[in-house]
C-alpha atoms as a PDB file:
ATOM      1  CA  UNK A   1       8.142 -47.104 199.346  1.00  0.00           C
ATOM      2  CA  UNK A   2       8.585 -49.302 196.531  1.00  0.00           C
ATOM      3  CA  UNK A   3       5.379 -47.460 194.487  1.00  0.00           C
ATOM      4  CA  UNK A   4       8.229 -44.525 195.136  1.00  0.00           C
ATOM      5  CA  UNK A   5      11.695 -46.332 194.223  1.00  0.00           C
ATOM      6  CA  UNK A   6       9.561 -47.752 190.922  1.00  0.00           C
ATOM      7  CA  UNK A   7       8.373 -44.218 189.748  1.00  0.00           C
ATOM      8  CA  UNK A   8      12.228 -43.418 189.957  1.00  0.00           C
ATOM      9  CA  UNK A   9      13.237 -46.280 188.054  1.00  0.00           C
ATOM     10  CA  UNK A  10      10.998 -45.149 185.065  1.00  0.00           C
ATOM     11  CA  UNK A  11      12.040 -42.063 185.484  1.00  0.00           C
ATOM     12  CA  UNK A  12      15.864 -43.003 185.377  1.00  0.00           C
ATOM     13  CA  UNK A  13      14.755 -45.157 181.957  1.00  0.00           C
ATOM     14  CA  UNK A  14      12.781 -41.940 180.712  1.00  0.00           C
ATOM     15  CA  UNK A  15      15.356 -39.496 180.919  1.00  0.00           C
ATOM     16  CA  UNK A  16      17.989 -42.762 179.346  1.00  0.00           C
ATOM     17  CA  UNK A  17      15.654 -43.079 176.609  1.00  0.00           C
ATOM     18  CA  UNK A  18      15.860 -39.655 175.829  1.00  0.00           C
ATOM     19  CA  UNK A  19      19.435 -39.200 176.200  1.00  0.00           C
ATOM     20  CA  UNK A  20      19.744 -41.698 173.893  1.00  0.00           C
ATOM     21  CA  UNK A  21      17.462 -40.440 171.044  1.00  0.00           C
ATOM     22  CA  UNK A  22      19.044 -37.267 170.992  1.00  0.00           C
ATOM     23  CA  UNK A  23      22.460 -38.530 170.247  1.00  0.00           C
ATOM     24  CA  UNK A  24      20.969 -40.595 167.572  1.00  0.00           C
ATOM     25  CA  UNK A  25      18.923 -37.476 166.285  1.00  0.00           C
ATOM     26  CA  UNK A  26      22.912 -35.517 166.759  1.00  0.00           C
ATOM     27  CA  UNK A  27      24.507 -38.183 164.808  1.00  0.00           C
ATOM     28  CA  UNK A  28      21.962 -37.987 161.906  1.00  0.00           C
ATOM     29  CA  UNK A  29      22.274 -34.767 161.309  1.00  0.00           C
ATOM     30  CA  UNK A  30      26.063 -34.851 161.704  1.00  0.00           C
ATOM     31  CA  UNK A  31      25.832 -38.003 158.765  1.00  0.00           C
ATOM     32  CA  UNK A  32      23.458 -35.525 156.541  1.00  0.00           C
ATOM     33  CA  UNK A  33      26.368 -32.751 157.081  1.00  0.00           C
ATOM     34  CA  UNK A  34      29.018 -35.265 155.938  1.00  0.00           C
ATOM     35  CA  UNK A  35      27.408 -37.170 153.355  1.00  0.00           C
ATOM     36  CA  UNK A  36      27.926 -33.883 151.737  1.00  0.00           C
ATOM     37  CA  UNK A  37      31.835 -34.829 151.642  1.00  0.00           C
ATOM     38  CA  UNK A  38      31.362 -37.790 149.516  1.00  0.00           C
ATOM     39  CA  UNK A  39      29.166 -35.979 146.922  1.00  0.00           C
ATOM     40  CA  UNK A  40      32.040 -32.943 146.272  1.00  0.00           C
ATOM     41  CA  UNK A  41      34.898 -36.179 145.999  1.00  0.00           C
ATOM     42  CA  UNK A  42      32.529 -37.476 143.858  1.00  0.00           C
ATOM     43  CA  UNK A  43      32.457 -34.363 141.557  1.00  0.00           C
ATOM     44  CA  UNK A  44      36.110 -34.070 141.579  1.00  0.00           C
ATOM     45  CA  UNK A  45      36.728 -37.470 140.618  1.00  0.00           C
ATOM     46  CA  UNK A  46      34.516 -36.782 137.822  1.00  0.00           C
ATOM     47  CA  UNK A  47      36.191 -33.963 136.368  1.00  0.00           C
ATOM     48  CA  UNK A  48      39.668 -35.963 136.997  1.00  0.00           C
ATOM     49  CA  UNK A  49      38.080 -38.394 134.783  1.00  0.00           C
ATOM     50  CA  UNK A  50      36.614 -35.775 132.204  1.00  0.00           C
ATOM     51  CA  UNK A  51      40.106 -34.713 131.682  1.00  0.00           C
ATOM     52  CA  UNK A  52      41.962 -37.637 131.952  1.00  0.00           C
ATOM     53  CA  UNK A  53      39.216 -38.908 128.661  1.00  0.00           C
ATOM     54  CA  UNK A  54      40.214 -35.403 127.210  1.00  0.00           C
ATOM     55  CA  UNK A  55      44.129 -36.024 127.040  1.00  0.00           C
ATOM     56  CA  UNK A  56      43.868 -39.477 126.055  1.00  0.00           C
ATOM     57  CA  UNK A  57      41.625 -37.939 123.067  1.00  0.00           C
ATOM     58  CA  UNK A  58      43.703 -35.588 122.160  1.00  0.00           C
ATOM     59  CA  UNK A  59      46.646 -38.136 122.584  1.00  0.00           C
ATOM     60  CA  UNK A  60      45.229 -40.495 120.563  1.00  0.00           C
ATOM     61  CA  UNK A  61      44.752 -38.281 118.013  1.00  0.00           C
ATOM     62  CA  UNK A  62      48.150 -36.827 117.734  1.00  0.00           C
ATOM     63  CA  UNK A  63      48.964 -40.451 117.600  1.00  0.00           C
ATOM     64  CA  UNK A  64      46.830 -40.478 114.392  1.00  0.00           C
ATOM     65  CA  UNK A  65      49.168 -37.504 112.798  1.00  0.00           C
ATOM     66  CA  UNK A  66      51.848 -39.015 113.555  1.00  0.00           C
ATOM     67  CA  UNK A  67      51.251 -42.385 111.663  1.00  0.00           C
ATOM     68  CA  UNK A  68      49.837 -40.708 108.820  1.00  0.00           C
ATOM     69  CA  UNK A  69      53.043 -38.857 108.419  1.00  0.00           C
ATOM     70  CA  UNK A  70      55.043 -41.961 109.315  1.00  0.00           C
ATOM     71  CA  UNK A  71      52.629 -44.080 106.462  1.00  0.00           C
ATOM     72  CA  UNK A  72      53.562 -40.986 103.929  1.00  0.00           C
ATOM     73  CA  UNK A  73      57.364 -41.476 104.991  1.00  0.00           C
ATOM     74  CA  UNK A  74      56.989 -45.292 104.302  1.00  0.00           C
ATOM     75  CA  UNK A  75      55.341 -44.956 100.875  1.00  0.00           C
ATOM     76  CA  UNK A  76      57.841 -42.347  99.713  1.00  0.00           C
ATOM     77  CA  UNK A  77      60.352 -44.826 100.757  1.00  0.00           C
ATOM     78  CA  UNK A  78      58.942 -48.073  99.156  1.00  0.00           C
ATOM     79  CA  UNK A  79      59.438 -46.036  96.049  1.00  0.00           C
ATOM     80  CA  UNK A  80      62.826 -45.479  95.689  1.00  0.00           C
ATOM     81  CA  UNK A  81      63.775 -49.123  97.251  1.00  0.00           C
ATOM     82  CA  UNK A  82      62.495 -52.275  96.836  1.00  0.00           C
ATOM     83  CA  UNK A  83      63.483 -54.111  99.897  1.00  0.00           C
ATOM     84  CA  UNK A  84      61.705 -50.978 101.705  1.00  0.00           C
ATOM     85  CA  UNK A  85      58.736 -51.327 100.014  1.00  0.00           C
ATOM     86  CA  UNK A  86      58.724 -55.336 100.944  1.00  0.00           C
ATOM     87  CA  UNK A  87      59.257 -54.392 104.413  1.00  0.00           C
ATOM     88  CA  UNK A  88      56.315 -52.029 104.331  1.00  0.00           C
ATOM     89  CA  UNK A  89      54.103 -54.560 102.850  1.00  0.00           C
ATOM     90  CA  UNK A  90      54.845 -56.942 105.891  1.00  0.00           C
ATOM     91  CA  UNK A  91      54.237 -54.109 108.520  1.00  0.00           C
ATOM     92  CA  UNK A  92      51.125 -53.036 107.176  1.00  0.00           C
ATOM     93  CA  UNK A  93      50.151 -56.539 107.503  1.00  0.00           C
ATOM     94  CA  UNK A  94      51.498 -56.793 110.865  1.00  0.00           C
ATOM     95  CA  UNK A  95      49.559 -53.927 112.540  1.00  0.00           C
ATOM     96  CA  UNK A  96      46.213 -54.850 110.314  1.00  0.00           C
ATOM     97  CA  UNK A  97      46.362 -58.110 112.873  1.00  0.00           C
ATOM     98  CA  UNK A  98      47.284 -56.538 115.594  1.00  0.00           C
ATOM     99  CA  UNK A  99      44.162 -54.264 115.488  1.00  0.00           C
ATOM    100  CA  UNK A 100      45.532 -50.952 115.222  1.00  0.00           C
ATOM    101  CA  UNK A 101      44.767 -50.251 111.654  1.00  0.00           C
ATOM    102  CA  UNK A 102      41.204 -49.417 110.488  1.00  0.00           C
ATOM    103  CA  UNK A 103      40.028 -51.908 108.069  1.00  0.00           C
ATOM    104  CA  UNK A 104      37.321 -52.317 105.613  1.00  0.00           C
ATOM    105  CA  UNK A 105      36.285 -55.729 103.696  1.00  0.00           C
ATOM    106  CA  UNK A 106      33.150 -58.441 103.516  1.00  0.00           C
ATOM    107  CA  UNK A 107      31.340 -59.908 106.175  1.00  0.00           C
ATOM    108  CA  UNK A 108      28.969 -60.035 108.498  1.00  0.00           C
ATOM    109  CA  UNK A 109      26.908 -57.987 111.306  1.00  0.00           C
ATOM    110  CA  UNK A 110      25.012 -59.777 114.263  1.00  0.00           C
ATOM    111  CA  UNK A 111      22.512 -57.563 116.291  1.00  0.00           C
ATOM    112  CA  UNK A 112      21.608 -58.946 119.746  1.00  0.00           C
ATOM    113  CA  UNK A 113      18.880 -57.439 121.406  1.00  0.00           C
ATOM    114  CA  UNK A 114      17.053 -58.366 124.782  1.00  0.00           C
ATOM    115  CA  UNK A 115      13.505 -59.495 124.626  1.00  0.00           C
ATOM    116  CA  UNK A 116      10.723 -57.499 124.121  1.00  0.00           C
ATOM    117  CA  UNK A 117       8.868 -56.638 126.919  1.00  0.00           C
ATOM    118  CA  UNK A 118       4.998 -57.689 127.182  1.00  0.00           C
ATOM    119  CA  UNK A 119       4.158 -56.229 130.439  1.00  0.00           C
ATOM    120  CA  UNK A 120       4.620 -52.930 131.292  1.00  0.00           C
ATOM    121  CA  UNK A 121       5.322 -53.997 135.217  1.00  0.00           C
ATOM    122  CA  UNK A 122       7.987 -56.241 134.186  1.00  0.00           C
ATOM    123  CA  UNK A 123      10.816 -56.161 136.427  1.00  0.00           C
ATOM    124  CA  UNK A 124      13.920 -54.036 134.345  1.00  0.00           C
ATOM    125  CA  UNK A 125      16.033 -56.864 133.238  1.00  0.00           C
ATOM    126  CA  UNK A 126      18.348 -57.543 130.583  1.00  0.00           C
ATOM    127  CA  UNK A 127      19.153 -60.942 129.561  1.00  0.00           C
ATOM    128  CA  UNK A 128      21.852 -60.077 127.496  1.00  0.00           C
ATOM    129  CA  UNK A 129      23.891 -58.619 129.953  1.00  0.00           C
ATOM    130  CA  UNK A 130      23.381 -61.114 132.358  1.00  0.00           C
ATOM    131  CA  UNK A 131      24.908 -63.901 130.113  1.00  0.00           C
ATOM    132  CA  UNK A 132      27.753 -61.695 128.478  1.00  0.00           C
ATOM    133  CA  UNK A 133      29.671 -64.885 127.857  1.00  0.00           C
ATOM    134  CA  UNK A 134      27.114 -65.693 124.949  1.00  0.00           C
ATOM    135  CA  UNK A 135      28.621 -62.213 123.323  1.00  0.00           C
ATOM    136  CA  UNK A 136      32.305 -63.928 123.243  1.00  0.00           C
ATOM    137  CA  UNK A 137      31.250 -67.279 122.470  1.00  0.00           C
ATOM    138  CA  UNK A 138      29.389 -65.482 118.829  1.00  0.00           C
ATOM    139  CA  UNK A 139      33.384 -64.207 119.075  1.00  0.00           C
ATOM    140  CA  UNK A 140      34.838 -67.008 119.109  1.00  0.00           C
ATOM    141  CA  UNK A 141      32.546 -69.108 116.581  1.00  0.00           C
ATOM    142  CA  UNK A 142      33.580 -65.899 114.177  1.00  0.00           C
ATOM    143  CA  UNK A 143      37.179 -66.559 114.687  1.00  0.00           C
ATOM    144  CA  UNK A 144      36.712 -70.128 114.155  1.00  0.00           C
ATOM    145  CA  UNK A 145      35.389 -69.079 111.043  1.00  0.00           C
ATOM    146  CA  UNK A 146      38.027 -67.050 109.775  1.00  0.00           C
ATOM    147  CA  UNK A 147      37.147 -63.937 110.714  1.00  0.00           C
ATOM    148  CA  UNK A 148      40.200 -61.309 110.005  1.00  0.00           C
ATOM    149  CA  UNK A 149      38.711 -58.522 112.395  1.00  0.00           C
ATOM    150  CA  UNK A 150      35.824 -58.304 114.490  1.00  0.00           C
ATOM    151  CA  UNK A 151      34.532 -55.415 116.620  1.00  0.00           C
ATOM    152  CA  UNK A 152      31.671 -55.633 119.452  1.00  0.00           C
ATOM    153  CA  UNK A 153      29.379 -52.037 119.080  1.00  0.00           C
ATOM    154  CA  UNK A 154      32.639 -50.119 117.737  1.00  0.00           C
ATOM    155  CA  UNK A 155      35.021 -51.965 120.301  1.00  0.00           C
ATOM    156  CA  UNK A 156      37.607 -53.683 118.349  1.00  0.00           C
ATOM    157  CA  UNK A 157      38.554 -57.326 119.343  1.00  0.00           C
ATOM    158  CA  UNK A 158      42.189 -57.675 120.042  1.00  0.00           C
ATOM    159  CA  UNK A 159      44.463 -60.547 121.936  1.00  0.00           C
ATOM    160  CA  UNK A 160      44.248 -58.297 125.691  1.00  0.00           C
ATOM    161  CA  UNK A 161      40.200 -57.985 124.912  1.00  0.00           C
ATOM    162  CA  UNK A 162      38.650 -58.941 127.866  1.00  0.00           C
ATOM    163  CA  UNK A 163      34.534 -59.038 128.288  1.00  0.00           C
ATOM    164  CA  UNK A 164      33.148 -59.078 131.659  1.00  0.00           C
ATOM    165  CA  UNK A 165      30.277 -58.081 133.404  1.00  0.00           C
ATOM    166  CA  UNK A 166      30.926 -55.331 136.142  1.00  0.00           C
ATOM    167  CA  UNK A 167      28.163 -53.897 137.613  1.00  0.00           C
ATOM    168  CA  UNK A 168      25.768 -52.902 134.879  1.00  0.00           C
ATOM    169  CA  UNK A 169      27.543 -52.875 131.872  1.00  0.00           C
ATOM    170  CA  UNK A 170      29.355 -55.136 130.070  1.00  0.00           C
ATOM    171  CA  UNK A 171      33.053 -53.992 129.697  1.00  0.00           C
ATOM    172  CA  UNK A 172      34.852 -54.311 126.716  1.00  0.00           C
ATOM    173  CA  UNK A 173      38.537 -53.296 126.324  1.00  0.00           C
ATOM    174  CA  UNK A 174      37.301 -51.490 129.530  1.00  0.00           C
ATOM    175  CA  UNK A 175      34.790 -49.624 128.235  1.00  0.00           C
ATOM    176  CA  UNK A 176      31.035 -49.988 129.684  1.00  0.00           C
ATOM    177  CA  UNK A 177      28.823 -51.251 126.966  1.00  0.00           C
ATOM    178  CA  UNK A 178      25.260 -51.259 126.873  1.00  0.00           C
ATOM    179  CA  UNK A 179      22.397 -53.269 124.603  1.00  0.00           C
ATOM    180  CA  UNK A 180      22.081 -53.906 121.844  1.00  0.00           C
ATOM    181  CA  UNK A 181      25.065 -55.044 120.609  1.00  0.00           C
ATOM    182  CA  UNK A 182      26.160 -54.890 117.529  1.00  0.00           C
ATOM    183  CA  UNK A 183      28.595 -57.711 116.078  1.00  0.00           C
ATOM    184  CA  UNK A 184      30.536 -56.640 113.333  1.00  0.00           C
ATOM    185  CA  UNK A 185      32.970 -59.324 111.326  1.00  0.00           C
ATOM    186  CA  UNK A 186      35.138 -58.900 108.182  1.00  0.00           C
ATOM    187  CA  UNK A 187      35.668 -62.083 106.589  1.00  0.00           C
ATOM    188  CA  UNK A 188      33.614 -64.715 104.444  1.00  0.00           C
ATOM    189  CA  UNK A 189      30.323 -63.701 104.705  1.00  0.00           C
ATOM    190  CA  UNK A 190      28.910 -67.278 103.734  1.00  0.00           C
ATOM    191  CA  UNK A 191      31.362 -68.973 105.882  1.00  0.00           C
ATOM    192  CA  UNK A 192      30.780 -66.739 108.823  1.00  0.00           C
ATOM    193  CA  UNK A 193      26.771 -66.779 108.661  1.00  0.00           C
ATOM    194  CA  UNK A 194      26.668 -70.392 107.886  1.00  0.00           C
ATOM    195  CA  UNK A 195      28.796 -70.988 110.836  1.00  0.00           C
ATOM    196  CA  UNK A 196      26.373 -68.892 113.372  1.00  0.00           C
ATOM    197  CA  UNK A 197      23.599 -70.230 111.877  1.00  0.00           C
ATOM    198  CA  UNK A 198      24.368 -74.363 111.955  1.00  0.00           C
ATOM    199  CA  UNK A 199      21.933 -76.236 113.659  1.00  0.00           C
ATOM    200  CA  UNK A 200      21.651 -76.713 117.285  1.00  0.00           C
ATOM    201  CA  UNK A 201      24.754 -73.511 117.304  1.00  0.00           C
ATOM    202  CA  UNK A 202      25.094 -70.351 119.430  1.00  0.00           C
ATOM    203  CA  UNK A 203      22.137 -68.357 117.602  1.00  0.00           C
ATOM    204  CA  UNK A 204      19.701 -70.863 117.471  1.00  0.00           C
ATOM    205  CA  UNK A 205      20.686 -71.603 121.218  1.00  0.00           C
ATOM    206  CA  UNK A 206      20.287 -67.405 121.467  1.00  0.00           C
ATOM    207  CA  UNK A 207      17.049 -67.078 120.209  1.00  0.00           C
ATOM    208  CA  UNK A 208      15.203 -70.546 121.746  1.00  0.00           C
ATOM    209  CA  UNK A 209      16.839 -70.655 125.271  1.00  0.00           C
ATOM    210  CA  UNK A 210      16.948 -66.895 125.906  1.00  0.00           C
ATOM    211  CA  UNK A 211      14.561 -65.398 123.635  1.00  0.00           C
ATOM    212  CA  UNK A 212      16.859 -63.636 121.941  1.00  0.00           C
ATOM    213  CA  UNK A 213      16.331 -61.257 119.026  1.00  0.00           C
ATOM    214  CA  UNK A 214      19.250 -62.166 116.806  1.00  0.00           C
ATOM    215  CA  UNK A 215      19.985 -60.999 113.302  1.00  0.00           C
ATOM    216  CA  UNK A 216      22.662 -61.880 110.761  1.00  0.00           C
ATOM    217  CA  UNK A 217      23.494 -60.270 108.139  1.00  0.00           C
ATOM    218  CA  UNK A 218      25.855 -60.286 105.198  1.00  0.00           C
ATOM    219  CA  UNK A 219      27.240 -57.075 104.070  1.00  0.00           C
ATOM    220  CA  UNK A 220      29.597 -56.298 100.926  1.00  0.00           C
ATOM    221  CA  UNK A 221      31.587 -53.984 102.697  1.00  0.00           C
ATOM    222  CA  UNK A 222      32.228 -53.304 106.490  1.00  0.00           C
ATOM    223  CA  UNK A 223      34.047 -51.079 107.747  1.00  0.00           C
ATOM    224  CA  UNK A 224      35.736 -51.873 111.189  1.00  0.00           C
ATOM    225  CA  UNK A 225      37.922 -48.988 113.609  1.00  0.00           C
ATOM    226  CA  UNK A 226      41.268 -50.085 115.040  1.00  0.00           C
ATOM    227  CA  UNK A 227      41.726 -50.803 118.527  1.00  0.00           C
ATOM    228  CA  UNK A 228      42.073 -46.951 120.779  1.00  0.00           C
ATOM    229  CA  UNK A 229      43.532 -48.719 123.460  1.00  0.00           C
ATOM    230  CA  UNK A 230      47.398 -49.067 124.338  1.00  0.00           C
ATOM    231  CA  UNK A 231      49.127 -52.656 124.731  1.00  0.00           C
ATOM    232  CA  UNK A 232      51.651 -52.735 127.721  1.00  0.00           C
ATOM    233  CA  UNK A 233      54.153 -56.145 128.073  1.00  0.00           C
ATOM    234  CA  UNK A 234      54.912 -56.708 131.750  1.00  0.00           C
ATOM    235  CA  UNK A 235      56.011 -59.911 131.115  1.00  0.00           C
ATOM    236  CA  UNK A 236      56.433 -60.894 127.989  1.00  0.00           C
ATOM    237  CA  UNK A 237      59.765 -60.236 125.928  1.00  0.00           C
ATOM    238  CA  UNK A 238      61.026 -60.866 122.088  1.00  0.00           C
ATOM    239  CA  UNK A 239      63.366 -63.698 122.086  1.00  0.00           C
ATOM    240  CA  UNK A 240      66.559 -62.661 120.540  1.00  0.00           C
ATOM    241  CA  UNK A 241      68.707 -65.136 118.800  1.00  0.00           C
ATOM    242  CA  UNK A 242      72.049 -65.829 119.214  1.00  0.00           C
ATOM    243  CA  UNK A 243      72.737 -64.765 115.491  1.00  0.00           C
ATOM    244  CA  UNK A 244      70.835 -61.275 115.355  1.00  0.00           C
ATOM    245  CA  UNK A 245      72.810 -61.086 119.354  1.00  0.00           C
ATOM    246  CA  UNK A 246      76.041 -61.647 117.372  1.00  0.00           C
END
């Protein structure tokens, strides 16, 4: 009797066993069916994106038109008054800060570039990328040493730059970047390489601690592209005075 009542235990756990496979093997192939549902989202988030990139293209370059005409406006202007043509000066200088003007002028360019590999099997790593704050420190040092516009591999550096890692790429004004990098700096170009190169500074520290390969260079003329990105205030607001109120 109990040889009997055990064959029907096992047989009760057989046929639970199998029950219980073939909901797994259901559910599978029910995921397999679905997964397909992420992979058409996926493609229509990246044609969203492919024509969201396309307006803000053609946006930007309407935008473009428009300030050439406006610059044309301007000098006609500055002609025919000279408080105009003062004013002009002192916008022109006001947007060449700000970023949004193309600019040209001495300086420097730093290339960074991850070390090279010497085995084959070497696990796919860059160093770089991994210590991104080393790219806005070699920012910062230029800026310290009067550096009037710098761009990081055709990014332009403005006050709501931000440089994180996400993922991986480096983003820059929101933009993935990639190595090598390419510095570029409009200033001094003896001030600005003598203050990357100082002893015990940010290159040296580069190239010993991280095995770096860094170049500076000094270049006669540099040409650097404004900032394509748009600058929203929240926050922020100009402070009127009770005068220019009055």
């Amino acid at each position: 009797m109990k040889k009997v009542s055990g064959m029907v235990v096992v047989g009760f756990i057989t046929l639970l066993i199998g029950w219980v496979l073939s909901v797994q093997i259901s559910t599978t192939n029910g995921s397999d069916q679905g997964g397909l549902v992420p992979i058409v989202k996926l493609k229509q988030y990246e044609e969203e994106l492919k024509r969201v990139r396309g307006e803000k293209d053609d946006a930007l370059q309407e935008l473009i038109k428009l300030e050439e005409r406006m610059n044309q406006i301007e000098s006609e202007k500055s002609q025919e008054d000279g408080f105009i043509k003062n004013l002009v000066s002192d916008l022109e200088k006001y947007k060449m800060a700000s970023g949004v003007l193309d600019v040209r002028g001495p300086g420097v360019i730093i290339t960074i570039k991850d070390p090279v590999k010497v085995d084959e099997y070497q696990e796919d790593y860059s160093v770089i990328m991994s210590n991104s704050d080393l790219i806005l420190r070699v920012v910062n040092k230029l800026k310290e040493a009067g550096a009037e516009a710098v761009s990081i591999n055709e990014q332009r550096i403005v006050g709501t730059t931000e440089i994180s890692l996400a993922g991986s790429a480096v983003n820059i004004n929101g933009t993935a970047t990639a190595p090598p990098y390419s510095i570029k700096a409009i200033g001094n170009p003896t001030t600005l390489e003598a203050a990357l190169n100082i002893r015990l500074g940010i290159i040296e520290e580069m190239k010993k601690k991280y095995n770096l390969n860094v170049d500076v260079a000094q270049k006669e003329d540099i040409t650097i592209a404004r900032y394509s990105g748009t600058v929203t205030f929240k926050s922020a607001k100009p402070v009127v005075s009770e005068e220019a109120a009055i």
